[in-house]
C-alpha atoms as a PDB file:
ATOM      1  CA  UNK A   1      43.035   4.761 -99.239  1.00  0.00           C
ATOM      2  CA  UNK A   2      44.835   6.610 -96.339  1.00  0.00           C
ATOM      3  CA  UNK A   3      47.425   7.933 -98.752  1.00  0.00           C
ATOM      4  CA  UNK A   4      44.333   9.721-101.162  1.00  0.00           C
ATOM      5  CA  UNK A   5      42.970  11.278 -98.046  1.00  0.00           C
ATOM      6  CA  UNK A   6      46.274  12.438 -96.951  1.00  0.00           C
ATOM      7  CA  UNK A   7      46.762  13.722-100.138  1.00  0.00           C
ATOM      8  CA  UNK A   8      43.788  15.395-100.690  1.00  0.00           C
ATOM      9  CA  UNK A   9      43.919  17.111 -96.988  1.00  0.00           C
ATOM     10  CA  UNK A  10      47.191  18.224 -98.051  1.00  0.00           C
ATOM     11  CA  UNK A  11      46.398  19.428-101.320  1.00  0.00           C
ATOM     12  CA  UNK A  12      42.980  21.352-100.064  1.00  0.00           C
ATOM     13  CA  UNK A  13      45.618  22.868 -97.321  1.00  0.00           C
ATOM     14  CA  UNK A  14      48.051  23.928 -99.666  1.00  0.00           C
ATOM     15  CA  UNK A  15      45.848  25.806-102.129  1.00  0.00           C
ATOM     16  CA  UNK A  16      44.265  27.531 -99.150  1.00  0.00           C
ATOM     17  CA  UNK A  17      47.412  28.904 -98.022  1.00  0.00           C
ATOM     18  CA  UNK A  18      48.434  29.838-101.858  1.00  0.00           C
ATOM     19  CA  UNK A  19      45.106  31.044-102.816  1.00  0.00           C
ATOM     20  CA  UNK A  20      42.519  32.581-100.684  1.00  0.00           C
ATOM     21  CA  UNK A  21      39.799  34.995-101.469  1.00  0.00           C
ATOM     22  CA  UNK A  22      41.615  37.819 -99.949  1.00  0.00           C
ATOM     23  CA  UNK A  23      44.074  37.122-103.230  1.00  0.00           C
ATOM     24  CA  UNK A  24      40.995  36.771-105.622  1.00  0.00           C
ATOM     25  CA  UNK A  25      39.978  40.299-104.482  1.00  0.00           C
ATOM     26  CA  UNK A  26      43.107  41.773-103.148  1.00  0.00           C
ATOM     27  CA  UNK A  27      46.014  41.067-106.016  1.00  0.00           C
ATOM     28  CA  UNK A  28      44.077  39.978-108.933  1.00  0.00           C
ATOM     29  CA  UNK A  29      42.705  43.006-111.667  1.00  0.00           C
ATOM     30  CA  UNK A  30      39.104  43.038-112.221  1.00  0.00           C
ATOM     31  CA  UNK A  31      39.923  41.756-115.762  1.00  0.00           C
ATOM     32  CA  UNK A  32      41.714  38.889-114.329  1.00  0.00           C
ATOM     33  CA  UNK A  33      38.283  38.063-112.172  1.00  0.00           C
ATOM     34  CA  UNK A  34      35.942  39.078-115.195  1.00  0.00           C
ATOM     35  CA  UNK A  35      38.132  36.584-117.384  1.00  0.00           C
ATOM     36  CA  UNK A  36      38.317  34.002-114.279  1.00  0.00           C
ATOM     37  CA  UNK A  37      34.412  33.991-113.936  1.00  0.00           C
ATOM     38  CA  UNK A  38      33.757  33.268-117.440  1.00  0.00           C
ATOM     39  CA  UNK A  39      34.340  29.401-116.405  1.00  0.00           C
ATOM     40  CA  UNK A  40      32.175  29.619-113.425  1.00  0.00           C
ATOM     41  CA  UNK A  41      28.553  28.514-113.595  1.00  0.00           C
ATOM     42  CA  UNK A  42      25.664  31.366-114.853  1.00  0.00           C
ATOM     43  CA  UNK A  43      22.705  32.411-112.561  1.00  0.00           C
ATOM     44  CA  UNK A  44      24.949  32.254-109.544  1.00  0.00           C
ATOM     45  CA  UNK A  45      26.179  34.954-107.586  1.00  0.00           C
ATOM     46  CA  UNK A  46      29.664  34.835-108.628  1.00  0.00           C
ATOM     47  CA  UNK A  47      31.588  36.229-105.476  1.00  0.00           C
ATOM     48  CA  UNK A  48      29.167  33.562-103.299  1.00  0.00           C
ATOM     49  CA  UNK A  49      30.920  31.008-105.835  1.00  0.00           C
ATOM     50  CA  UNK A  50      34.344  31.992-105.803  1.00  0.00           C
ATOM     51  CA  UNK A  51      34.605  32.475-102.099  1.00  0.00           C
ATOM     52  CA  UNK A  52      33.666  29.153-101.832  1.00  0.00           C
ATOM     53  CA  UNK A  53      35.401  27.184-103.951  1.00  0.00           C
ATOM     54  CA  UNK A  54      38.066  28.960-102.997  1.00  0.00           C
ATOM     55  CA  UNK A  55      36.954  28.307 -99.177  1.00  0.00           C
ATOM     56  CA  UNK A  56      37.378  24.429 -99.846  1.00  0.00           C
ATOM     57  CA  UNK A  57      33.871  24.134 -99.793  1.00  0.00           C
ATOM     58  CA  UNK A  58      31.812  21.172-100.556  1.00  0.00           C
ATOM     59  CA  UNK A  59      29.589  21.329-104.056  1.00  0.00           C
ATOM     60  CA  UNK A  60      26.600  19.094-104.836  1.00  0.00           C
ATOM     61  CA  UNK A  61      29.119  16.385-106.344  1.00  0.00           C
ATOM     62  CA  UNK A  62      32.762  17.901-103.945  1.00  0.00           C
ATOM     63  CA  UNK A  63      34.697  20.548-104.412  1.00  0.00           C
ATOM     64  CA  UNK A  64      35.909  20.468-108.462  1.00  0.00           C
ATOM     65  CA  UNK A  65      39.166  22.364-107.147  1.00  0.00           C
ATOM     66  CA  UNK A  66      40.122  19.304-104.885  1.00  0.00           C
ATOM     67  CA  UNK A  67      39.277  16.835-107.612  1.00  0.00           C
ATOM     68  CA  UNK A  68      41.482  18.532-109.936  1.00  0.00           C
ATOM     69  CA  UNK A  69      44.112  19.076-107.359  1.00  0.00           C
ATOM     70  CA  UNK A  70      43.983  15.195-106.508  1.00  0.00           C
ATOM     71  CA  UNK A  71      43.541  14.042-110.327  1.00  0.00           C
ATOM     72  CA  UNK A  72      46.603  16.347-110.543  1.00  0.00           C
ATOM     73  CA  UNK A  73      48.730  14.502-107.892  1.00  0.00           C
ATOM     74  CA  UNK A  74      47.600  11.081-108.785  1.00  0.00           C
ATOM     75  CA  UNK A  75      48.947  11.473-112.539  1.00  0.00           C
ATOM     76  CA  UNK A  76      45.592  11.418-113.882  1.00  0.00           C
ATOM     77  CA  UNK A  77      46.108  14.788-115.614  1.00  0.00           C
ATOM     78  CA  UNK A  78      49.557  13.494-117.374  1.00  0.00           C
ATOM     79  CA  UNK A  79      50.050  13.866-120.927  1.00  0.00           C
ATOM     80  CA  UNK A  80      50.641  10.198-121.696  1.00  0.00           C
ATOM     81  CA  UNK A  81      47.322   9.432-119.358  1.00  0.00           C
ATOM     82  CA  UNK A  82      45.537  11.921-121.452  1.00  0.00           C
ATOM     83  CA  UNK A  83      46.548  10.903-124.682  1.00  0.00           C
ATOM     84  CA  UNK A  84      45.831   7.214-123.815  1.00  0.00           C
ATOM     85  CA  UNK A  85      42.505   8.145-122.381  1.00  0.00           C
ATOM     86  CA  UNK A  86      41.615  10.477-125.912  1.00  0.00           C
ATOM     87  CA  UNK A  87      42.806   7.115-127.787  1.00  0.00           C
ATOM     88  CA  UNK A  88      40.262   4.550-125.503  1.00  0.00           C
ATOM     89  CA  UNK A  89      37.700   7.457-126.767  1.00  0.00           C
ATOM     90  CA  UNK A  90      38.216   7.379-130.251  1.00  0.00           C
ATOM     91  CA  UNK A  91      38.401   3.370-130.606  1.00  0.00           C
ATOM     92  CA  UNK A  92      34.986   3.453-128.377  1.00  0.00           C
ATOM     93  CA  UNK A  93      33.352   5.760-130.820  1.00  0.00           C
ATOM     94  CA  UNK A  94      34.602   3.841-133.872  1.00  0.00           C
ATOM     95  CA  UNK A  95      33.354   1.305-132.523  1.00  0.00           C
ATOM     96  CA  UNK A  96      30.489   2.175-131.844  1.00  0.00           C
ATOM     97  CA  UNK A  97      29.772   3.871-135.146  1.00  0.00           C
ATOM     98  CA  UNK A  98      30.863   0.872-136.593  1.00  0.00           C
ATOM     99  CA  UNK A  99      28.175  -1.629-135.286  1.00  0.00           C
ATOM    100  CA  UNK A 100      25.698   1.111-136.144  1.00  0.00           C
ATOM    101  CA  UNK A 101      26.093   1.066-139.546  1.00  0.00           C
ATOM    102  CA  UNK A 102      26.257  -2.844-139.477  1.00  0.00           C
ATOM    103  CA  UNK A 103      22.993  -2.415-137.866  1.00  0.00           C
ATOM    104  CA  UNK A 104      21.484   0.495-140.640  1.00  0.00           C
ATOM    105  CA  UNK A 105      22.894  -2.324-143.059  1.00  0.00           C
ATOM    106  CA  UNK A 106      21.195  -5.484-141.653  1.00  0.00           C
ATOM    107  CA  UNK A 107      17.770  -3.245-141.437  1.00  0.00           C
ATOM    108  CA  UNK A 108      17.831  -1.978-145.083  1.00  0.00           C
ATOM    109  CA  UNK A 109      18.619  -5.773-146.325  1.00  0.00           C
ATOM    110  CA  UNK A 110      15.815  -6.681-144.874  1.00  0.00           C
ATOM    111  CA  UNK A 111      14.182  -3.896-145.969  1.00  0.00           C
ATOM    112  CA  UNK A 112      14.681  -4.826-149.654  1.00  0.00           C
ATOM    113  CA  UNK A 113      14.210  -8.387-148.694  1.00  0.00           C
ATOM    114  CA  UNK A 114      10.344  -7.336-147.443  1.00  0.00           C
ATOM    115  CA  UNK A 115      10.060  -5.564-150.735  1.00  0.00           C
ATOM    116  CA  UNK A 116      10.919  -7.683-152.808  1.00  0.00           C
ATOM    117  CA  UNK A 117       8.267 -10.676-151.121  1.00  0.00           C
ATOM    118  CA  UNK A 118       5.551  -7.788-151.347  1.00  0.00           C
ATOM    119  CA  UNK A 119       6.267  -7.106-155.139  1.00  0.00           C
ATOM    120  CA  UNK A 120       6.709 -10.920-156.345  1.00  0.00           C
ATOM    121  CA  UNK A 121       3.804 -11.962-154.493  1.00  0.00           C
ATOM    122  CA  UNK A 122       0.130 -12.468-156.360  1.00  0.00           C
ATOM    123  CA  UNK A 123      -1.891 -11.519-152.705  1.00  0.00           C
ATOM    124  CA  UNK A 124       0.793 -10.395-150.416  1.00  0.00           C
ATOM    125  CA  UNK A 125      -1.587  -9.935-147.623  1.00  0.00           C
ATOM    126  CA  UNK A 126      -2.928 -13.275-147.428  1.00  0.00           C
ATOM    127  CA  UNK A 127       0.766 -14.675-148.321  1.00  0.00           C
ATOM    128  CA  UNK A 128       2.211 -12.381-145.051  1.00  0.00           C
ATOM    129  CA  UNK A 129      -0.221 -13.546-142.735  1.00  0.00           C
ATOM    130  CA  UNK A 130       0.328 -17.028-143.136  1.00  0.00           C
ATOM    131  CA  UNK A 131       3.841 -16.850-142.975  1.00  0.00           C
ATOM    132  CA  UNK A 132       3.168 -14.590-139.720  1.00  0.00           C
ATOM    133  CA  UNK A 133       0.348 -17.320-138.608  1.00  0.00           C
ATOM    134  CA  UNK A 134       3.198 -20.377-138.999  1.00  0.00           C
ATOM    135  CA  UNK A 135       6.115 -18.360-137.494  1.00  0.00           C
ATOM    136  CA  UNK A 136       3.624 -17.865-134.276  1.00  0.00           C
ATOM    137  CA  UNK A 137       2.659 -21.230-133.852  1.00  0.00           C
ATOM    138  CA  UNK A 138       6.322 -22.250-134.589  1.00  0.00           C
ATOM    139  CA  UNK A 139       6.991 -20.279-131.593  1.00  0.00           C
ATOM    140  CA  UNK A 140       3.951 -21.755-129.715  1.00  0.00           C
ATOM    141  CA  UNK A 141       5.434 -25.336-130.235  1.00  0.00           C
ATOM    142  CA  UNK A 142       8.570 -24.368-129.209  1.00  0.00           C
ATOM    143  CA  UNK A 143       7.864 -22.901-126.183  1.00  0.00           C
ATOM    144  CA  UNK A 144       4.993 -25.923-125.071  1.00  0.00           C
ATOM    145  CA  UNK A 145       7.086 -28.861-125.339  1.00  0.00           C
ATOM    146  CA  UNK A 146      10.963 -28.313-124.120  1.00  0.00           C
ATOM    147  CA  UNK A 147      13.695 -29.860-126.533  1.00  0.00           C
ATOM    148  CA  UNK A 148      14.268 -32.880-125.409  1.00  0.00           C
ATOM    149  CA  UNK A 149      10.958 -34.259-126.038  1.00  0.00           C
ATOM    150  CA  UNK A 150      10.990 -32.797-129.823  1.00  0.00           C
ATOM    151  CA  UNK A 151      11.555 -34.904-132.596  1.00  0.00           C
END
């Protein structure tokens, strides 16, 4: 925990020293800035922005500088760690897709499988309320007397 902090002091020192605002407006072009600013945030006055991320200051979540810089330092930002985190990603969203399409599957079976009763049915009203009337006092029973004292 120390080390982090100590790291992140030294890394918010270091790109202070390297990278003030007087270098944002003093040895960068104003295509450099205009190309720079793209990235920032819209509806903000950009210079109040710059000059204080560039300050160190604290956003509404930190500073995104310092998290970079300490993501940076911590090996976070590695290729490997990258690549391994795009390819926990992918298997999540396979996944995922996956069990929704087992999901779309199991609803159109039964799907067809209400079809079918409706169609083969002579009164499929009467025929769907008393299998709905059983299956709720089914339930009823169940719930009234606990399983050990079912037979």
């Amino acid at each position: 925990m120390l080390v982090l902090f100590l790291e992140k002091f030294l890394i918010c020192r270091i790109w202070k020293r390297s990278f003030p605002y007087e270098t944002w407006q003093n040895h960068l072009s104003e295509d450099e800035r205009n190309f720079l600013t793209q990235f920032l945030p819209t509806g903000l006055d950009t210079e109040e922005v710059v000059e204080a991320l560039l300050a160190g200051d604290n956003f509404h979540f930190g500073n995104p500088l310092l998290r970079w810089g300490a993501a940076l330092c911590s090996g976070n930002l590695h290729p490997d760690v990258v690549l391994c985190q795009e390819q926990h990603l992918k298997a999540d969203k396979k996944a995922f897709y996956s069990k929704l399409q087992d999901y779309h599957i199991d609803m159109i079976t039964y799907l067809q499988k209400l079809k079918d009763t409706w169609e083969s049915s002579k009164d499929p009203e009467k025929e769907i309320l008393q299998k709905i009337w059983r299956r709720s006092r089914s339930n009823a029973d169940k719930q009234n007397f606990p399983l050990r004292y079912r037979v």
